[in-house]
Each structure stands twice: as C-alpha cells, then as structure tokens.
PDB file of N, CA and C in Angstrom:
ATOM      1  N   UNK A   1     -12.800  14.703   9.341  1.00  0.00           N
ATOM      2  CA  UNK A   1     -13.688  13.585   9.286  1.00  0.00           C
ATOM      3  C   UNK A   1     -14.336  13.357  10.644  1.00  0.00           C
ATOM      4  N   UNK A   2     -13.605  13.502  12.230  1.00  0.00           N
ATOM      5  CA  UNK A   2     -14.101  13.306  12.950  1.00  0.00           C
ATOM      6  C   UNK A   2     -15.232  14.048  13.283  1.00  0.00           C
ATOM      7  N   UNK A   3     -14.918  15.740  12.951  1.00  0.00           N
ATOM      8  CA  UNK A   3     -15.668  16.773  13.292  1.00  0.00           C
ATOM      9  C   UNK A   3     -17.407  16.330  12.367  1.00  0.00           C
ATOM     10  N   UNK A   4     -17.151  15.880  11.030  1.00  0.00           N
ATOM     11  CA  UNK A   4     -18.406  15.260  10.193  1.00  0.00           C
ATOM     12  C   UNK A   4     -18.990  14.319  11.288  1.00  0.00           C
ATOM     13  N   UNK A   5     -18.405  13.398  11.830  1.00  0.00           N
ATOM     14  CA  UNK A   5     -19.013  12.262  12.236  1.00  0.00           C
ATOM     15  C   UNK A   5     -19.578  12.731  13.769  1.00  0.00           C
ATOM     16  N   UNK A   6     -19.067  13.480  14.316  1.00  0.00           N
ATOM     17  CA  UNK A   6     -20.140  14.152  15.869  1.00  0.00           C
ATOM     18  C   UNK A   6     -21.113  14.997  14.835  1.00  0.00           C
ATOM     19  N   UNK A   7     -21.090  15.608  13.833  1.00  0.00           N
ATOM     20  CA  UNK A   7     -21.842  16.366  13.380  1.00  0.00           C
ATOM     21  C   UNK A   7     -23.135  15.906  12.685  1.00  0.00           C
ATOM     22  N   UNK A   8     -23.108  15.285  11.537  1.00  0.00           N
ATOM     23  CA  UNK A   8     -23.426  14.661  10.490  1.00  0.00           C
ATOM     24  C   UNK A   8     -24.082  13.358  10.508  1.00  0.00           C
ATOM     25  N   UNK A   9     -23.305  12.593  11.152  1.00  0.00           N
ATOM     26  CA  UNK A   9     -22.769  10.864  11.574  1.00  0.00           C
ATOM     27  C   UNK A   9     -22.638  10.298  10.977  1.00  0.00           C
ATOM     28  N   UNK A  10     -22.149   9.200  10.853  1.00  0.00           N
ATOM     29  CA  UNK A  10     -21.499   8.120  10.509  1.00  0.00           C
ATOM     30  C   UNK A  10     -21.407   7.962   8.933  1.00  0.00           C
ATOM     31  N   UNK A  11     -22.692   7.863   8.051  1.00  0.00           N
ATOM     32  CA  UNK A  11     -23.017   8.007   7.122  1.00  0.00           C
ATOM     33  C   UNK A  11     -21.734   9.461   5.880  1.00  0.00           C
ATOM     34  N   UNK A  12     -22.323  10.459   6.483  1.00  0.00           N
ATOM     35  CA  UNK A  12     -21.891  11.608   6.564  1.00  0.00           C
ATOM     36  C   UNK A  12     -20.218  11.157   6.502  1.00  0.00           C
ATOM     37  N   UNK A  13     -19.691  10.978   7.674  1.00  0.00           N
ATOM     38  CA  UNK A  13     -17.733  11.062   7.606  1.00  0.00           C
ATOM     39  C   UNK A  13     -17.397   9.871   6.687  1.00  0.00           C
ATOM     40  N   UNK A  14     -17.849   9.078   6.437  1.00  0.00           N
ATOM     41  CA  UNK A  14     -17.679   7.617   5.582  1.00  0.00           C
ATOM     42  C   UNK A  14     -17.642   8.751   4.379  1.00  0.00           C
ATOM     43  N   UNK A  15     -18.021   9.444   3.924  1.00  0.00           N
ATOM     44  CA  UNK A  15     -18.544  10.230   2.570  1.00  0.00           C
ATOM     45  C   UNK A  15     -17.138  11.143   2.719  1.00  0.00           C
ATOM     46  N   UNK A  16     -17.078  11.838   3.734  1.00  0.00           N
ATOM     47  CA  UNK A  16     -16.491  12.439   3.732  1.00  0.00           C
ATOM     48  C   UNK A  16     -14.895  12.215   3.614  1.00  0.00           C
ATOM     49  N   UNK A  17     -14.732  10.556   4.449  1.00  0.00           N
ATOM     50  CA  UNK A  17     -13.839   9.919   4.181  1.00  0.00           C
ATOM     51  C   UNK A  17     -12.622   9.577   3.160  1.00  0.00           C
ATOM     52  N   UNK A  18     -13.635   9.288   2.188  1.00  0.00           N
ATOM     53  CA  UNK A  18     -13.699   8.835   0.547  1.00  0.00           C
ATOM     54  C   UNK A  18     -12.975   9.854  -0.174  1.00  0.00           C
ATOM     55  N   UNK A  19     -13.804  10.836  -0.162  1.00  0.00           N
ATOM     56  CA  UNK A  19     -13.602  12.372  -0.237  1.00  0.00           C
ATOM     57  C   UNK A  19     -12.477  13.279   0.065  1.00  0.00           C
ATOM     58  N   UNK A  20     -11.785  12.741   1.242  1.00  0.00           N
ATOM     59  CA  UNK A  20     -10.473  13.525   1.306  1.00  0.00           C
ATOM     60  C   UNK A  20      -9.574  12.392   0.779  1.00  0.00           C
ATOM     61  N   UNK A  21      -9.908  11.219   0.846  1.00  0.00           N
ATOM     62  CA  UNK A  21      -8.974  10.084   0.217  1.00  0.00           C
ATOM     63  C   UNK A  21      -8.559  10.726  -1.490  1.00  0.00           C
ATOM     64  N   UNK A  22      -9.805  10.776  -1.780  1.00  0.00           N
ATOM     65  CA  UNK A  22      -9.398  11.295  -3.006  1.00  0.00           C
ATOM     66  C   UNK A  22      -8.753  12.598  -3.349  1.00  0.00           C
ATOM     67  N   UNK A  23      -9.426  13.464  -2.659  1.00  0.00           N
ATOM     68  CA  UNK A  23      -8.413  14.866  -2.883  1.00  0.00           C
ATOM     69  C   UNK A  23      -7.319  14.746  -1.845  1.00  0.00           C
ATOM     70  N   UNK A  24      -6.846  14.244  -1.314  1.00  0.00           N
ATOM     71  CA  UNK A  24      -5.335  13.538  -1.136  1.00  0.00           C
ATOM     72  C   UNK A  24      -4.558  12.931  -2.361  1.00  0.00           C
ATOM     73  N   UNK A  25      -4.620  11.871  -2.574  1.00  0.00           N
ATOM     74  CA  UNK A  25      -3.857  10.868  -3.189  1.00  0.00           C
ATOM     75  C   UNK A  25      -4.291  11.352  -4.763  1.00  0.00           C
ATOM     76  N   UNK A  26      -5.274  11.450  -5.330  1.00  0.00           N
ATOM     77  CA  UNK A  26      -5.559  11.877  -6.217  1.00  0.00           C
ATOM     78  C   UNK A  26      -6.198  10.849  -7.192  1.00  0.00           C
ATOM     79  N   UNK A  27      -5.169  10.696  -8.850  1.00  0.00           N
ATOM     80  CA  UNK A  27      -5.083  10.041  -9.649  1.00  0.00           C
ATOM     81  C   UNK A  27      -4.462   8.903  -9.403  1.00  0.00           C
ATOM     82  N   UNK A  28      -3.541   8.739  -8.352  1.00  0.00           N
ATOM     83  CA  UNK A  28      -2.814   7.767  -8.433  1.00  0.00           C
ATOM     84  C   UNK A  28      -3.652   6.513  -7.202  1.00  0.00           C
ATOM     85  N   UNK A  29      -4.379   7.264  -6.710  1.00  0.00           N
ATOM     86  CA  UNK A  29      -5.085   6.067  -5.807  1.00  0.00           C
ATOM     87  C   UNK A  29      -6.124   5.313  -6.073  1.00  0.00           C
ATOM     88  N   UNK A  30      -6.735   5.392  -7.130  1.00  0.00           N
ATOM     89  CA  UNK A  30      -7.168   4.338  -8.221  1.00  0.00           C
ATOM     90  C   UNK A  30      -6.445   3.961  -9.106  1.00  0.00           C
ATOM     91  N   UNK A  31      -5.413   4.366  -9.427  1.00  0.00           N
ATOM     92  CA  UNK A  31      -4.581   3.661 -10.607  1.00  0.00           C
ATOM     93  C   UNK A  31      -4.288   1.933  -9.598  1.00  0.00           C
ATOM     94  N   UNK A  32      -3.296   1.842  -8.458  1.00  0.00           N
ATOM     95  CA  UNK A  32      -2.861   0.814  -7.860  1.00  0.00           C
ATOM     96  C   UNK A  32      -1.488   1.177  -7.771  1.00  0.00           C
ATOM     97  N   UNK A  33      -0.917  -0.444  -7.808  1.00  0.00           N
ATOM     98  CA  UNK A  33       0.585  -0.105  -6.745  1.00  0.00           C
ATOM     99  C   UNK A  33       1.461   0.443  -8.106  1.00  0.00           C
ATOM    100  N   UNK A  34       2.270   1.263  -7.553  1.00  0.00           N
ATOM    101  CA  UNK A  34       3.382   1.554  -8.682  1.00  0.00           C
ATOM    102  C   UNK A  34       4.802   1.352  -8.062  1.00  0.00           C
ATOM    103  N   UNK A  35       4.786   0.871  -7.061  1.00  0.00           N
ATOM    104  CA  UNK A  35       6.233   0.599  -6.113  1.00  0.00           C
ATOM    105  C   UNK A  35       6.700  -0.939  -6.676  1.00  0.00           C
ATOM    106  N   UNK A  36       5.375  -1.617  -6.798  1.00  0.00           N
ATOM    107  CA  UNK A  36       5.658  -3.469  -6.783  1.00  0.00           C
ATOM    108  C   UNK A  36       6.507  -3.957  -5.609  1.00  0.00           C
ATOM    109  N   UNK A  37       5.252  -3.620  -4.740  1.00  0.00           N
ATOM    110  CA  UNK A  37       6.360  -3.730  -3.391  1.00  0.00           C
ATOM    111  C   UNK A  37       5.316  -5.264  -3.095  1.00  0.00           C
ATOM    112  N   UNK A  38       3.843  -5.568  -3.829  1.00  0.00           N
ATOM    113  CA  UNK A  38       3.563  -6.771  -3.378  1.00  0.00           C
ATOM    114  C   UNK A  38       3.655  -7.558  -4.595  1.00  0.00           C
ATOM    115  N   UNK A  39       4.025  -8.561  -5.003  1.00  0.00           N
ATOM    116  CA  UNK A  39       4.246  -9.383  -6.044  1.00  0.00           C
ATOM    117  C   UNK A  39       3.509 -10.521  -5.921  1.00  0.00           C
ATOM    118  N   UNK A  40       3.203 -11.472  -6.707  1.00  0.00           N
ATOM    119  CA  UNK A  40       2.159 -12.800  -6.071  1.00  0.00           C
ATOM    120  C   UNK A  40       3.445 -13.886  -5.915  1.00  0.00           C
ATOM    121  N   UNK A  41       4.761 -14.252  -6.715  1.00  0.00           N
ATOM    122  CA  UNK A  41       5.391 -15.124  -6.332  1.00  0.00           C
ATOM    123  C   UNK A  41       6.522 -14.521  -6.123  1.00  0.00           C
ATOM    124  N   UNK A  42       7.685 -15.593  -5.673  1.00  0.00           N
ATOM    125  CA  UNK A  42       9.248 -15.456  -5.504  1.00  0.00           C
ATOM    126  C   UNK A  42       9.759 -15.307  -7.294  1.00  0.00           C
ATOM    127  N   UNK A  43       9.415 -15.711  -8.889  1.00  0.00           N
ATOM    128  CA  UNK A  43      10.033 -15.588  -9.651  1.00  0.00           C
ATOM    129  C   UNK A  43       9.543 -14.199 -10.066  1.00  0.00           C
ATOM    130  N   UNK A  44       8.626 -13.594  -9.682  1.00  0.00           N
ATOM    131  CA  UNK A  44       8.723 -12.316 -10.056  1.00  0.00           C
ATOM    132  C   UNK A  44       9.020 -11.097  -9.136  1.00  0.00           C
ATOM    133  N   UNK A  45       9.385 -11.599  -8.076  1.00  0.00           N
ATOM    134  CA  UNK A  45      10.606 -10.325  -7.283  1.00  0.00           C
ATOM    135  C   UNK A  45      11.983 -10.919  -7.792  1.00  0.00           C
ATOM    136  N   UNK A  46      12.582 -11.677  -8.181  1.00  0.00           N
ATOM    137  CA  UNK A  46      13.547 -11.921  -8.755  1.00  0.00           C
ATOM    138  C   UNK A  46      13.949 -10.971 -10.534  1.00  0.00           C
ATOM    139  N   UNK A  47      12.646 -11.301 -11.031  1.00  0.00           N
ATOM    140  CA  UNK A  47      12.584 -10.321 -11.903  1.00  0.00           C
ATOM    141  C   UNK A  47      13.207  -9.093 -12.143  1.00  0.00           C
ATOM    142  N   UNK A  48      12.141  -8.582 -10.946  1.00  0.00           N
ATOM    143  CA  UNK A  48      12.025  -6.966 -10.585  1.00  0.00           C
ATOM    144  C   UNK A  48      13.411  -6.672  -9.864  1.00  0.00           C
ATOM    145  N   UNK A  49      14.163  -7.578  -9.487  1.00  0.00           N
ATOM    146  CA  UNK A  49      15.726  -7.447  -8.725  1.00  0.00           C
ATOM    147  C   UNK A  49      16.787  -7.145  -9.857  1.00  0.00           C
ATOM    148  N   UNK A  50      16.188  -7.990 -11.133  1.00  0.00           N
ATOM    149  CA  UNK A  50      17.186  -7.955 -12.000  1.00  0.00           C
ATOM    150  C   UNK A  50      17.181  -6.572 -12.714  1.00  0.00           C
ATOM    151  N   UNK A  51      15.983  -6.590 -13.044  1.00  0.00           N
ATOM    152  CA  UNK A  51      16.030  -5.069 -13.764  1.00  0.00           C
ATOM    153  C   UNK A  51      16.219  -3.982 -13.309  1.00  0.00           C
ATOM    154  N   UNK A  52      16.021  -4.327 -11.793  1.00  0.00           N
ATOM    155  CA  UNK A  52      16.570  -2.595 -10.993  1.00  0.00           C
ATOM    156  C   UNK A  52      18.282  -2.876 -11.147  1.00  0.00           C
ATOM    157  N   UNK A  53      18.686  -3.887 -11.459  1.00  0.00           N
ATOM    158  CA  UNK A  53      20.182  -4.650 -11.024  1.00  0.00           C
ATOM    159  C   UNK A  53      20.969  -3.527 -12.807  1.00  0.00           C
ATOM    160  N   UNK A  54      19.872  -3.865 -13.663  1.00  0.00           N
ATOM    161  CA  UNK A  54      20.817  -3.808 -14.924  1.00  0.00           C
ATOM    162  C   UNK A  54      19.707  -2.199 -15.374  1.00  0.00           C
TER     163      UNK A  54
END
C-alpha cells in the first residue's frame, strides 16, 4: 500500500487499501463480529457467560 501511495497517490493506496482488506480477511470481514467480544449492555454478557458456562 505504501509503495501505491509514492506511486499512484493517495487515491490509488485508499483503493488499494480496501483491496488487500478484502483479500485478507475475506468473507468474514463483512459478515461482523463473531467473537461477541462487544455487547451493548451488562444483561447480555451475562447471557453469553452462561451459555459458554453450560
């Protein structure tokens, strides 16, 4: 990406950016979180405690 952006510029590595994001991570980096490591309250990490529990 850096080599795009002296080359190309700015425009260019932003693209290019995107681009290895995706052929990195793949399918799963538009899907979202699959860890549930952020939750919006305290009763639903309690939840998620129980069911890893049982």
């Amino acid at each position: 990406m850096g080599a795009v952006l002296v080359i190309k510029g700015a425009s260019m590595a932003f693209a290019a950016g995107i681009l290895l994001c995706v052929l990195l991570y793949g399918k799963d980096w538009l899907r979202g979180e699959n860890e549930k490591l952020f939750v919006a309250n305290e009763s639903e990490k309690s939840k998620l405690k129980e069911e890893k529990a049982s």
